[in-house]
Structure formats: C-alpha cells, structure tokens
PDB file of N, CA and C in Angstrom:
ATOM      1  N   UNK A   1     -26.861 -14.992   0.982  1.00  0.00           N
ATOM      2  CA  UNK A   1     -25.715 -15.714   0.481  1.00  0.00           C
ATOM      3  C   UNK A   1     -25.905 -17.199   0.705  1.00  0.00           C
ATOM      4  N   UNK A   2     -25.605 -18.227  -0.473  1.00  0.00           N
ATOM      5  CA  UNK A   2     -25.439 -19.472  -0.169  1.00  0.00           C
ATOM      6  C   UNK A   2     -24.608 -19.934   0.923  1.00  0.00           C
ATOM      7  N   UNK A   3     -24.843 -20.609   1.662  1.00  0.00           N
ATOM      8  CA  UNK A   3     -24.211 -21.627   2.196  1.00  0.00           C
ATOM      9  C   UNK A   3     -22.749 -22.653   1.486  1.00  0.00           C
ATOM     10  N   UNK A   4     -21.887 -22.248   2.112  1.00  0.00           N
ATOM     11  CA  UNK A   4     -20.668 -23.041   1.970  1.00  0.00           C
ATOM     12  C   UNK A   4     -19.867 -24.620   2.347  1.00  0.00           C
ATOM     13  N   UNK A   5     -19.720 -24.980   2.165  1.00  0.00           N
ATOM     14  CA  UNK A   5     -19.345 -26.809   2.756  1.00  0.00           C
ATOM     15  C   UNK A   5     -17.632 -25.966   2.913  1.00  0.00           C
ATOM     16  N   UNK A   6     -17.374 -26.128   4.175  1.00  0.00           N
ATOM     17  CA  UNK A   6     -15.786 -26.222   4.148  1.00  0.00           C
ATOM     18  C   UNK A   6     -15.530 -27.303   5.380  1.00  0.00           C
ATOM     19  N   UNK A   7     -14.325 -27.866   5.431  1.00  0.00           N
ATOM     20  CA  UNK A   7     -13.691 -28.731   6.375  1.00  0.00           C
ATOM     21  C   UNK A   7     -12.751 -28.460   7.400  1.00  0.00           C
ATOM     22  N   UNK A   8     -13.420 -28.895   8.602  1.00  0.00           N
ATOM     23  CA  UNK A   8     -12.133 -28.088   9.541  1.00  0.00           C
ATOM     24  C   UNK A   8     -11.257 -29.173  10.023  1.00  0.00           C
ATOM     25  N   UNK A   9      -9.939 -28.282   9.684  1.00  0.00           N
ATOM     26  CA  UNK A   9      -8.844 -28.845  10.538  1.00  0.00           C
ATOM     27  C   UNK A   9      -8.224 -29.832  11.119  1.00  0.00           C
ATOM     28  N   UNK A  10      -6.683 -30.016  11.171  1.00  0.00           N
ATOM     29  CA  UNK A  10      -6.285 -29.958  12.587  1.00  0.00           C
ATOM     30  C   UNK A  10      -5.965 -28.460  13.443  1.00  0.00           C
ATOM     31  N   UNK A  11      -6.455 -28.272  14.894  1.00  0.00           N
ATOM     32  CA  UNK A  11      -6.554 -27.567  15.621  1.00  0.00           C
ATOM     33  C   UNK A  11      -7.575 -26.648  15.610  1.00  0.00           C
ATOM     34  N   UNK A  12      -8.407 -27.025  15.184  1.00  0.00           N
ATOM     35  CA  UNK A  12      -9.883 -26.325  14.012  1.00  0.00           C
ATOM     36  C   UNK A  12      -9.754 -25.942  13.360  1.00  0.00           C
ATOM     37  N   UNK A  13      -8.809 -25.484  12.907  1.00  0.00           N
ATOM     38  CA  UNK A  13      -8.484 -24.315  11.612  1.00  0.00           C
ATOM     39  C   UNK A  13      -9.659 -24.638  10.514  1.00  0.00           C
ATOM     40  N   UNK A  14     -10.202 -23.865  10.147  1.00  0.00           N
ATOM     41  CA  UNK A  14     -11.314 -23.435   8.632  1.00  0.00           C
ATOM     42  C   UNK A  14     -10.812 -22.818   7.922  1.00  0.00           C
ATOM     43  N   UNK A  15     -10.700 -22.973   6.885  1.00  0.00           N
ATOM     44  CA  UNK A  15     -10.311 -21.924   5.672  1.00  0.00           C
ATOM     45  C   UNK A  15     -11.571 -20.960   5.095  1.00  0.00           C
ATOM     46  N   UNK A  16     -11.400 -19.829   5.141  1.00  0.00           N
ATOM     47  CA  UNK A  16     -12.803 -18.494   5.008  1.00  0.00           C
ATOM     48  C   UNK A  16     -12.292 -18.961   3.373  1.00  0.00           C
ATOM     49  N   UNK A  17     -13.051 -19.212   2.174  1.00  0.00           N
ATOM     50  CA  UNK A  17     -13.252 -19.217   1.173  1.00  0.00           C
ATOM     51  C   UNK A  17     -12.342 -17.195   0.667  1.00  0.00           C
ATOM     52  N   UNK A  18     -11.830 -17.507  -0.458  1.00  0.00           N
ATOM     53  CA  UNK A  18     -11.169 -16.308  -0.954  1.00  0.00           C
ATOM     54  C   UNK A  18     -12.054 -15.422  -1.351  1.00  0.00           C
ATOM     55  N   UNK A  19     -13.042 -15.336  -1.998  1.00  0.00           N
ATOM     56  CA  UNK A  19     -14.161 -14.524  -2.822  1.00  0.00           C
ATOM     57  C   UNK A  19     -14.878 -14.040  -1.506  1.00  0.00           C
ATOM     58  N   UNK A  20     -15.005 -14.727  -0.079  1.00  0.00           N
ATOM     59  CA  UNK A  20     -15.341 -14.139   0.914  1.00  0.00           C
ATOM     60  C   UNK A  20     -14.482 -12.811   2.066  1.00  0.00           C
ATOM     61  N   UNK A  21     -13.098 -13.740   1.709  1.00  0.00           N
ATOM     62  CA  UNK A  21     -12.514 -13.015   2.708  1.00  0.00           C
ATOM     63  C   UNK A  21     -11.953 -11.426   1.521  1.00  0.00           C
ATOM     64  N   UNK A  22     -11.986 -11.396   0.634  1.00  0.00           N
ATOM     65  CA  UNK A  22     -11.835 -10.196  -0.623  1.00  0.00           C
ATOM     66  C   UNK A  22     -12.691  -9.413  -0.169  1.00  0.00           C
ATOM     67  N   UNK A  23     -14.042  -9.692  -0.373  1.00  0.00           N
ATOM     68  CA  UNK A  23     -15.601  -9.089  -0.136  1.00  0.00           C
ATOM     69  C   UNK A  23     -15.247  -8.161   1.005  1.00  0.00           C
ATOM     70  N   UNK A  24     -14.874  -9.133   2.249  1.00  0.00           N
ATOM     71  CA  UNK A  24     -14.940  -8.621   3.482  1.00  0.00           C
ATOM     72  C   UNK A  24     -13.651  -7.974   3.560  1.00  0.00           C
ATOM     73  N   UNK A  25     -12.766  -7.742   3.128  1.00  0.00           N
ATOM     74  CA  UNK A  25     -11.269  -7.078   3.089  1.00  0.00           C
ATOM     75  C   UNK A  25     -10.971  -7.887   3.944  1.00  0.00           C
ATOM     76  N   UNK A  26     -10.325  -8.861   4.322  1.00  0.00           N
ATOM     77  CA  UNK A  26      -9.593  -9.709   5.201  1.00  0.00           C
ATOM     78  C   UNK A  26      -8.767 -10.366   4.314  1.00  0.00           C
ATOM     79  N   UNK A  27      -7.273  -9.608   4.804  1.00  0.00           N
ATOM     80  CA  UNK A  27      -6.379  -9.814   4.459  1.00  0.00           C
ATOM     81  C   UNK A  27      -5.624 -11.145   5.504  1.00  0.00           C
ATOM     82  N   UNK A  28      -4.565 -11.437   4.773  1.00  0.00           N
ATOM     83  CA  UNK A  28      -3.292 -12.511   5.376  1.00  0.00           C
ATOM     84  C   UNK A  28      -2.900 -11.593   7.158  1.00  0.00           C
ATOM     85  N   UNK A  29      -2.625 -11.991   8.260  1.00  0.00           N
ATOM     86  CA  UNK A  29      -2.753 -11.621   9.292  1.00  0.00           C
ATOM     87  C   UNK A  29      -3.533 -10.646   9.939  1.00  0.00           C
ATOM     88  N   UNK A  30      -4.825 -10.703   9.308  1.00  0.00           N
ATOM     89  CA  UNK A  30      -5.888  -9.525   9.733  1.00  0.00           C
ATOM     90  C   UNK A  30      -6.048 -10.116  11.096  1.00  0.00           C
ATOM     91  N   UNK A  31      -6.475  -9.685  12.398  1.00  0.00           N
ATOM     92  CA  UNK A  31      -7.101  -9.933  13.709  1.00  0.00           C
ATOM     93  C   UNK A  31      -8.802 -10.174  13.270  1.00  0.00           C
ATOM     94  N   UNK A  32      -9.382 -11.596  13.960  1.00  0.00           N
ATOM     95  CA  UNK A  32     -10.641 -11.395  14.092  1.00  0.00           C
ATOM     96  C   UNK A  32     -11.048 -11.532  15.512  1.00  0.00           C
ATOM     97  N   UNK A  33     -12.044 -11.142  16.255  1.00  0.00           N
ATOM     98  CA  UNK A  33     -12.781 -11.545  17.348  1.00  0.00           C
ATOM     99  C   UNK A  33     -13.701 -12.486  16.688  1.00  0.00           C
ATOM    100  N   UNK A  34     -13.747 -14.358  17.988  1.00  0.00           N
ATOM    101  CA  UNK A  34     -15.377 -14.843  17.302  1.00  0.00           C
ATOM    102  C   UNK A  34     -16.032 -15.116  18.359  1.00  0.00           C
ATOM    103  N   UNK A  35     -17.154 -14.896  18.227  1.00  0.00           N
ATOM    104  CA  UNK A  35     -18.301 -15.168  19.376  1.00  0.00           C
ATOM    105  C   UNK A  35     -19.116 -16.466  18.701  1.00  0.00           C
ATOM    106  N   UNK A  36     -19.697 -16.922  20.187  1.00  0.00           N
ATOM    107  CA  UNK A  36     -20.672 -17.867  20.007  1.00  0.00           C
ATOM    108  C   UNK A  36     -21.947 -17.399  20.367  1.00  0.00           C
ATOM    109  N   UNK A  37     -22.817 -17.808  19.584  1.00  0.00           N
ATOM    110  CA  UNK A  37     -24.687 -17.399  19.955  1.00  0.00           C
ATOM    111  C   UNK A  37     -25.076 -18.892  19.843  1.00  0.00           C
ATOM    112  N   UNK A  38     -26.598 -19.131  19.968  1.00  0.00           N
ATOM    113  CA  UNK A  38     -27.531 -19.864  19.596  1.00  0.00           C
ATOM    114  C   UNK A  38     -27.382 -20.714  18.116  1.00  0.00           C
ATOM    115  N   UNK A  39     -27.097 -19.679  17.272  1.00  0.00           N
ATOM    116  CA  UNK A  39     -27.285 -19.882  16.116  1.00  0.00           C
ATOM    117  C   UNK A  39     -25.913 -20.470  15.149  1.00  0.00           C
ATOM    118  N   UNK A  40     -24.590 -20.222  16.525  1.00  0.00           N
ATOM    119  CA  UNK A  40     -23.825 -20.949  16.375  1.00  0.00           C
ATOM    120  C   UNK A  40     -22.296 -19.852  16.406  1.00  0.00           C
ATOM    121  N   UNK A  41     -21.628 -19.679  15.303  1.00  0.00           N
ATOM    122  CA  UNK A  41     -20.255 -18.842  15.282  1.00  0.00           C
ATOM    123  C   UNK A  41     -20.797 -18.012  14.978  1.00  0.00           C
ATOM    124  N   UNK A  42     -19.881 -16.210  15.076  1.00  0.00           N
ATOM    125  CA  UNK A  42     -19.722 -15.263  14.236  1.00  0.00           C
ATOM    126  C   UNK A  42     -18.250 -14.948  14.445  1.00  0.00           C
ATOM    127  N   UNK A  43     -17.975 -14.277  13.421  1.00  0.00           N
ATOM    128  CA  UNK A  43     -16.240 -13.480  13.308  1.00  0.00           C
ATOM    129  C   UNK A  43     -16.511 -11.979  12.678  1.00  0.00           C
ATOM    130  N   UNK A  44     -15.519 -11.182  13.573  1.00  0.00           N
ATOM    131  CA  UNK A  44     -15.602  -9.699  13.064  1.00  0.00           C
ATOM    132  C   UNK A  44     -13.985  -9.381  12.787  1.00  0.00           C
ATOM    133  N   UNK A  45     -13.887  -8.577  12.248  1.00  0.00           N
ATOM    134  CA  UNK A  45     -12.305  -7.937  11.739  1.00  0.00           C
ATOM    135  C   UNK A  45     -12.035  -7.283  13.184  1.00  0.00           C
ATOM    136  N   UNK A  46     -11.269  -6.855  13.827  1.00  0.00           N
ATOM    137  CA  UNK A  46     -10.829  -5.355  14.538  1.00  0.00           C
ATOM    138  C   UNK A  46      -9.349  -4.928  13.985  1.00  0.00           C
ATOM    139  N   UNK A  47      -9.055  -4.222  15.061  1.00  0.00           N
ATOM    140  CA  UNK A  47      -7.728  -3.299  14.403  1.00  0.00           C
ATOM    141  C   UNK A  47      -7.422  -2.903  15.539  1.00  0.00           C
ATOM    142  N   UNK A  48      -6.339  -3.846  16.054  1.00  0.00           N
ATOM    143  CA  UNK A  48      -5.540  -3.583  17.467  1.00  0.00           C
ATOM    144  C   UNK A  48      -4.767  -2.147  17.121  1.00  0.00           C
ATOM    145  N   UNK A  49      -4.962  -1.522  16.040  1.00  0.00           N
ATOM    146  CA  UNK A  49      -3.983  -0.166  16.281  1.00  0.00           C
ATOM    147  C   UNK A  49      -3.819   0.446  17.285  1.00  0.00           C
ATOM    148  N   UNK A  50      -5.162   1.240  18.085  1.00  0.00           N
ATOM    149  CA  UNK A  50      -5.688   1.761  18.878  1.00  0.00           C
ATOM    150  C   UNK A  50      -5.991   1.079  19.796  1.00  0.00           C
ATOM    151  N   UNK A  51      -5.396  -0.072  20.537  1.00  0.00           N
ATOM    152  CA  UNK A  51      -5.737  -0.332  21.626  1.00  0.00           C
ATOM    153  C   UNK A  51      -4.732  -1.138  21.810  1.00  0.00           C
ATOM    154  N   UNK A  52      -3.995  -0.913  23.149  1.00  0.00           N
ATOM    155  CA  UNK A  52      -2.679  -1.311  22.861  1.00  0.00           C
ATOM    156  C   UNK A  52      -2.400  -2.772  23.758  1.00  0.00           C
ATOM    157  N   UNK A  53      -3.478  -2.831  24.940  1.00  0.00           N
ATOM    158  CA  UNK A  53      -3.670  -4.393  25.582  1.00  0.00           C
ATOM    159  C   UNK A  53      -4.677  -5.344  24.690  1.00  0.00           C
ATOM    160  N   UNK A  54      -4.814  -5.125  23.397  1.00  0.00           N
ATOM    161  CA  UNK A  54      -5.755  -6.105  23.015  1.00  0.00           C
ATOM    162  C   UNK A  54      -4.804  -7.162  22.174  1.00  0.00           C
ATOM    163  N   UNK A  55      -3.591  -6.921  21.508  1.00  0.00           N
ATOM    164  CA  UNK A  55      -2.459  -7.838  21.528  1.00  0.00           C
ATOM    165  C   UNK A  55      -2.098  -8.855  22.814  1.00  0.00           C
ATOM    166  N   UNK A  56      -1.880  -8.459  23.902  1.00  0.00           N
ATOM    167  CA  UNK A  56      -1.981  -9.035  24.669  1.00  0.00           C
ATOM    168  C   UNK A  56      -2.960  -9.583  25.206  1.00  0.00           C
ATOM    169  N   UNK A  57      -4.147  -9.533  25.335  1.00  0.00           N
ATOM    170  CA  UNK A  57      -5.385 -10.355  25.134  1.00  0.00           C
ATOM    171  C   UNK A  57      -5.351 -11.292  24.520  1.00  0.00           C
ATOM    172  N   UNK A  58      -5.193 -11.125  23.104  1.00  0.00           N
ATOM    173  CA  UNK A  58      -5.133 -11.748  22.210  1.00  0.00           C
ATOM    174  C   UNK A  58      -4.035 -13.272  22.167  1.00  0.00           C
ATOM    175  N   UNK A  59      -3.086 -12.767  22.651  1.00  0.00           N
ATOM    176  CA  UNK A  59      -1.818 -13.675  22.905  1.00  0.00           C
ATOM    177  C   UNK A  59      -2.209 -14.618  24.158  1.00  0.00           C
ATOM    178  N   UNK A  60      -2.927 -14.221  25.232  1.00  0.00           N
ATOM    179  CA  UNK A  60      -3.395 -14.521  26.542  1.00  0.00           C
ATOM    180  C   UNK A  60      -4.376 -15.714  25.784  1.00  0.00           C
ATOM    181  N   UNK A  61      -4.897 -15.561  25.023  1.00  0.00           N
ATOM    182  CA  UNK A  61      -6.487 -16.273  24.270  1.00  0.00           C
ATOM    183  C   UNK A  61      -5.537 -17.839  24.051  1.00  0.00           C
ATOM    184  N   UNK A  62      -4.722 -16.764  22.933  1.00  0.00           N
ATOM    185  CA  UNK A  62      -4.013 -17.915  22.403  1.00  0.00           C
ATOM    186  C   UNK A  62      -3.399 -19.429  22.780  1.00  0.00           C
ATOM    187  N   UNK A  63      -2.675 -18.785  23.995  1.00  0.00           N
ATOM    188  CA  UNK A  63      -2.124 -19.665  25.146  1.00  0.00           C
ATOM    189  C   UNK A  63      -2.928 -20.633  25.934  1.00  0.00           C
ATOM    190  N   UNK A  64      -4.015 -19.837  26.389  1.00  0.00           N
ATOM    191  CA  UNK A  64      -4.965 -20.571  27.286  1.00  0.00           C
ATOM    192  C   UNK A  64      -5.732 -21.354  26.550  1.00  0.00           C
ATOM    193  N   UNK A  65      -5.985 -20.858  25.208  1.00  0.00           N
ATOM    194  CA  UNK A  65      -6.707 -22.262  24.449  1.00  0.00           C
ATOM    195  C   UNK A  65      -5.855 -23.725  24.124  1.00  0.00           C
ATOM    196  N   UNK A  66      -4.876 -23.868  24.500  1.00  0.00           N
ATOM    197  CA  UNK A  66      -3.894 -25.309  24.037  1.00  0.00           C
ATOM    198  C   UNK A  66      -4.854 -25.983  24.868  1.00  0.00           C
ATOM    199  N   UNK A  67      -4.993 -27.428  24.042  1.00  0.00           N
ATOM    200  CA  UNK A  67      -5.533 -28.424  24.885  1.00  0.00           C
ATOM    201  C   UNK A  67      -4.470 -29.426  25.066  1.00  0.00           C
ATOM    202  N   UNK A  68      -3.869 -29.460  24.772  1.00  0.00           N
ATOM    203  CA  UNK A  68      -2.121 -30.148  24.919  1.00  0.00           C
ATOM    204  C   UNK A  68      -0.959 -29.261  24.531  1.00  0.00           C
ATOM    205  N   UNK A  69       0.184 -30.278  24.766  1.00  0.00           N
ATOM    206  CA  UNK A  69       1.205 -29.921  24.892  1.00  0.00           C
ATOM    207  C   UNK A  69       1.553 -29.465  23.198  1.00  0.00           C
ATOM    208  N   UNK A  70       1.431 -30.351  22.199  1.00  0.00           N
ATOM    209  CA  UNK A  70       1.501 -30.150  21.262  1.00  0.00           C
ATOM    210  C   UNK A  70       0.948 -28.458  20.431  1.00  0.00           C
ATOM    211  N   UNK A  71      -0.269 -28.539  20.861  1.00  0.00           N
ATOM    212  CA  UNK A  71      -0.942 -27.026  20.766  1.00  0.00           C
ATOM    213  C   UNK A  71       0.018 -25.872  21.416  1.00  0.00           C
ATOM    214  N   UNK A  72       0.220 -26.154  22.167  1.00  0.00           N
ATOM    215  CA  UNK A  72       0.618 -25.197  23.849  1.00  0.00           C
ATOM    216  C   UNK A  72       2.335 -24.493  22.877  1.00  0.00           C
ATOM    217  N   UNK A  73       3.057 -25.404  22.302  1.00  0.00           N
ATOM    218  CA  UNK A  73       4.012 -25.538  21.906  1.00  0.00           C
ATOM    219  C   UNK A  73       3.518 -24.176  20.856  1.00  0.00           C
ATOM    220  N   UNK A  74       2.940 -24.743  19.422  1.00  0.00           N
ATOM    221  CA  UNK A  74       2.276 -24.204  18.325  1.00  0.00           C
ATOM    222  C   UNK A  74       1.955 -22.572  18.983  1.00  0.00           C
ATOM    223  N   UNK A  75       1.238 -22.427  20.130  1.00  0.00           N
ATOM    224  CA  UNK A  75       0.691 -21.312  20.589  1.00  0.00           C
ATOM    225  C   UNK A  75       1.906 -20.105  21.103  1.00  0.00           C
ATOM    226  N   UNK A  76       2.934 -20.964  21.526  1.00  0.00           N
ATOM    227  CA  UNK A  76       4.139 -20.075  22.132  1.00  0.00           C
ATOM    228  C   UNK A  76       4.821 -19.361  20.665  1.00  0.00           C
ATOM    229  N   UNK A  77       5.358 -20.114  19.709  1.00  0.00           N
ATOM    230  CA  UNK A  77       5.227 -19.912  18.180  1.00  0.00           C
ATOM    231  C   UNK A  77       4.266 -19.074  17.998  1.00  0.00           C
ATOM    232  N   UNK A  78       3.406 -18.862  18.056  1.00  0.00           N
ATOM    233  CA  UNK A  78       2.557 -18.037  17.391  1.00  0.00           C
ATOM    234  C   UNK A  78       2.475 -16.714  18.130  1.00  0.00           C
ATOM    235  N   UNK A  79       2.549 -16.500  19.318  1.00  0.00           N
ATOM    236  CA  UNK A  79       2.622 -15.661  20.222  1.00  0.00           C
ATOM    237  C   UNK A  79       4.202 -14.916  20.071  1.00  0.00           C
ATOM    238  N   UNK A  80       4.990 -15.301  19.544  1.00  0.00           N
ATOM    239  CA  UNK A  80       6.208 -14.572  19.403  1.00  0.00           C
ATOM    240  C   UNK A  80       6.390 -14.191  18.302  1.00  0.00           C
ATOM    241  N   UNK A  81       5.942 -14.643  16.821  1.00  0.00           N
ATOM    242  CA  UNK A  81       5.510 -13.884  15.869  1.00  0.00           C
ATOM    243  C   UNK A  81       4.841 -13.083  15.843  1.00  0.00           C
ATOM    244  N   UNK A  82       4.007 -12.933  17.040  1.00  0.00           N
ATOM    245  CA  UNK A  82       3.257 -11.312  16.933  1.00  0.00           C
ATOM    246  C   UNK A  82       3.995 -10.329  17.781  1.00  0.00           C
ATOM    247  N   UNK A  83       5.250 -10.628  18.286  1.00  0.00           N
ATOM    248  CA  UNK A  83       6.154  -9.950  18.794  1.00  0.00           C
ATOM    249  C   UNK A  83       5.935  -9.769  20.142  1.00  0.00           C
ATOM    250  N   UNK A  84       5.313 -10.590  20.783  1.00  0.00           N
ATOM    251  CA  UNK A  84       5.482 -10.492  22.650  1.00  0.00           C
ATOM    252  C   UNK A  84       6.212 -11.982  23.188  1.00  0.00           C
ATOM    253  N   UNK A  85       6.598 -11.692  24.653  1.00  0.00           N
ATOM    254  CA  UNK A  85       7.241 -12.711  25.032  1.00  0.00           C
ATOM    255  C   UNK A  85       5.889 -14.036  25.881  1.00  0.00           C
ATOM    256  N   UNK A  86       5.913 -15.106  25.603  1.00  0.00           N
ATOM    257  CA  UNK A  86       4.618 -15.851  26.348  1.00  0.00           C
ATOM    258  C   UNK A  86       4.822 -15.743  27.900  1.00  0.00           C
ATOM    259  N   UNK A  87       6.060 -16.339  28.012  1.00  0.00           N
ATOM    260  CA  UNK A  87       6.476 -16.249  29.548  1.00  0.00           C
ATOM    261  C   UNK A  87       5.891 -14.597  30.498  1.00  0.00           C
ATOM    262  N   UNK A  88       5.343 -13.615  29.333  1.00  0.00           N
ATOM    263  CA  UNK A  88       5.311 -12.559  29.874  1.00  0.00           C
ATOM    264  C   UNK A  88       3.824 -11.967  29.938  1.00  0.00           C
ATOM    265  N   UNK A  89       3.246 -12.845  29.153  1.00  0.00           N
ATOM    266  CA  UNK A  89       1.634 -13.516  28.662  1.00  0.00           C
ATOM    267  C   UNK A  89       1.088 -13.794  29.964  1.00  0.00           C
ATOM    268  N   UNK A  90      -0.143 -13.074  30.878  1.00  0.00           N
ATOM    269  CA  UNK A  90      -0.886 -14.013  31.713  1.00  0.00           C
ATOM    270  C   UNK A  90      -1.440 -14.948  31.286  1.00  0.00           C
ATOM    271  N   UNK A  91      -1.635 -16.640  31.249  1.00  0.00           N
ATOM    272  CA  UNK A  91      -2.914 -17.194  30.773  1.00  0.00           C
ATOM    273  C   UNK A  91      -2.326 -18.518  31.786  1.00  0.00           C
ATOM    274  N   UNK A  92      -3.594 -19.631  31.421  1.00  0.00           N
ATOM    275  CA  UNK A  92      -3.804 -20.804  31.374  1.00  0.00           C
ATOM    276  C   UNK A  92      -3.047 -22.039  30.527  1.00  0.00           C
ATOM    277  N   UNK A  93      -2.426 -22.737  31.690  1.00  0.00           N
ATOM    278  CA  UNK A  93      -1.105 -22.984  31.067  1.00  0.00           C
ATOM    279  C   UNK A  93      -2.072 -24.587  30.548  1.00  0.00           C
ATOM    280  N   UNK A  94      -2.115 -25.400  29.697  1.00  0.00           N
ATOM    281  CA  UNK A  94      -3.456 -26.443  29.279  1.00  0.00           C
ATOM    282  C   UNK A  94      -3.225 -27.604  30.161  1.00  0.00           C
ATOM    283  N   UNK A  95      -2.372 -27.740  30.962  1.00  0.00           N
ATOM    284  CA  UNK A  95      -2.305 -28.919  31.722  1.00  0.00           C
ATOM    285  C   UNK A  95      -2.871 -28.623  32.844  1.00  0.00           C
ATOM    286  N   UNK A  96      -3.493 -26.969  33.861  1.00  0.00           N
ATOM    287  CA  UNK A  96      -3.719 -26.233  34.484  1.00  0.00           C
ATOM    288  C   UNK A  96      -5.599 -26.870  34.630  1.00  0.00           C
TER     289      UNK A  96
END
C-alpha cells in the first residue's frame, strides 16, 4: 500500500483516511490498542465485549495521558461518555 501524507492535530489526533478505516471495518467509536516499535506506530481494533476491566484500562490510559489541565479536562469528558465515573478511574493525575 502507498504511503499517505496526513496531519496531526491538536492533542495528536490523526485522521485514519475513510477508504482505510472501511477496508479495515473501523467504525465511528471502534476501540483501538497502539503500540510503539522501531519502525515507529501500529494500531489494532479489539472488542472490550469480553473483557470487562479493559474499559477501565482504557479510561485509566485516557486520564493519565493529559499533559495539562486543558487535556485532563477533555479526558474526564471523554471518560464519562464511555459511561464510567473518572473520580473512580485509577490513574495519573498530569500535574502528578
């Protein structure tokens, strides 16, 4: 596959090109895991169905990644749309 030019963000956000994320079935609130290698990013789909602390992981990620207050804010928002409470979230609070 060619190589893509996309632009990231504020807060990194990338946009996965549409004809990619179709291909790959990645839908509008799909979960990804991403790792780092050598060679740089990867992203995989999962499916918290079956596993019922990986929401909370996930929410934990969320939180502890704010690098400010501004983020930290954005992250509590985002963490209660997936239906848990943050205050109830272990993580890394970004001023920490």
């Amino acid at each position: 596959m060619a190589e893509l030019l996309v632009q990231m963000g504020k807060r990194g956000t990338v946009v996965i090109p549409a004809k990619i994320r179709k291909r790959l079935n990645w839908e509008d609130g799909c979960y990804l895991t991403i790792a780092e290698g050598e060679a740089g990013i990867s992203f995989r789909k999962v499916d918290l169905g079956g596993k019922p602390d990986a929401k909370r992981e996930l929410a934990s990620s969320i939180l502890s990644g704010a690098a400010n207050l501004g983020e930290y804010l954005a992250a509590i928002e985002e963490v209660r749309r997936m239906g848990l409470e943050p205050e109830e979230i272990p993580h890394e609070r970004f001023g920490n």
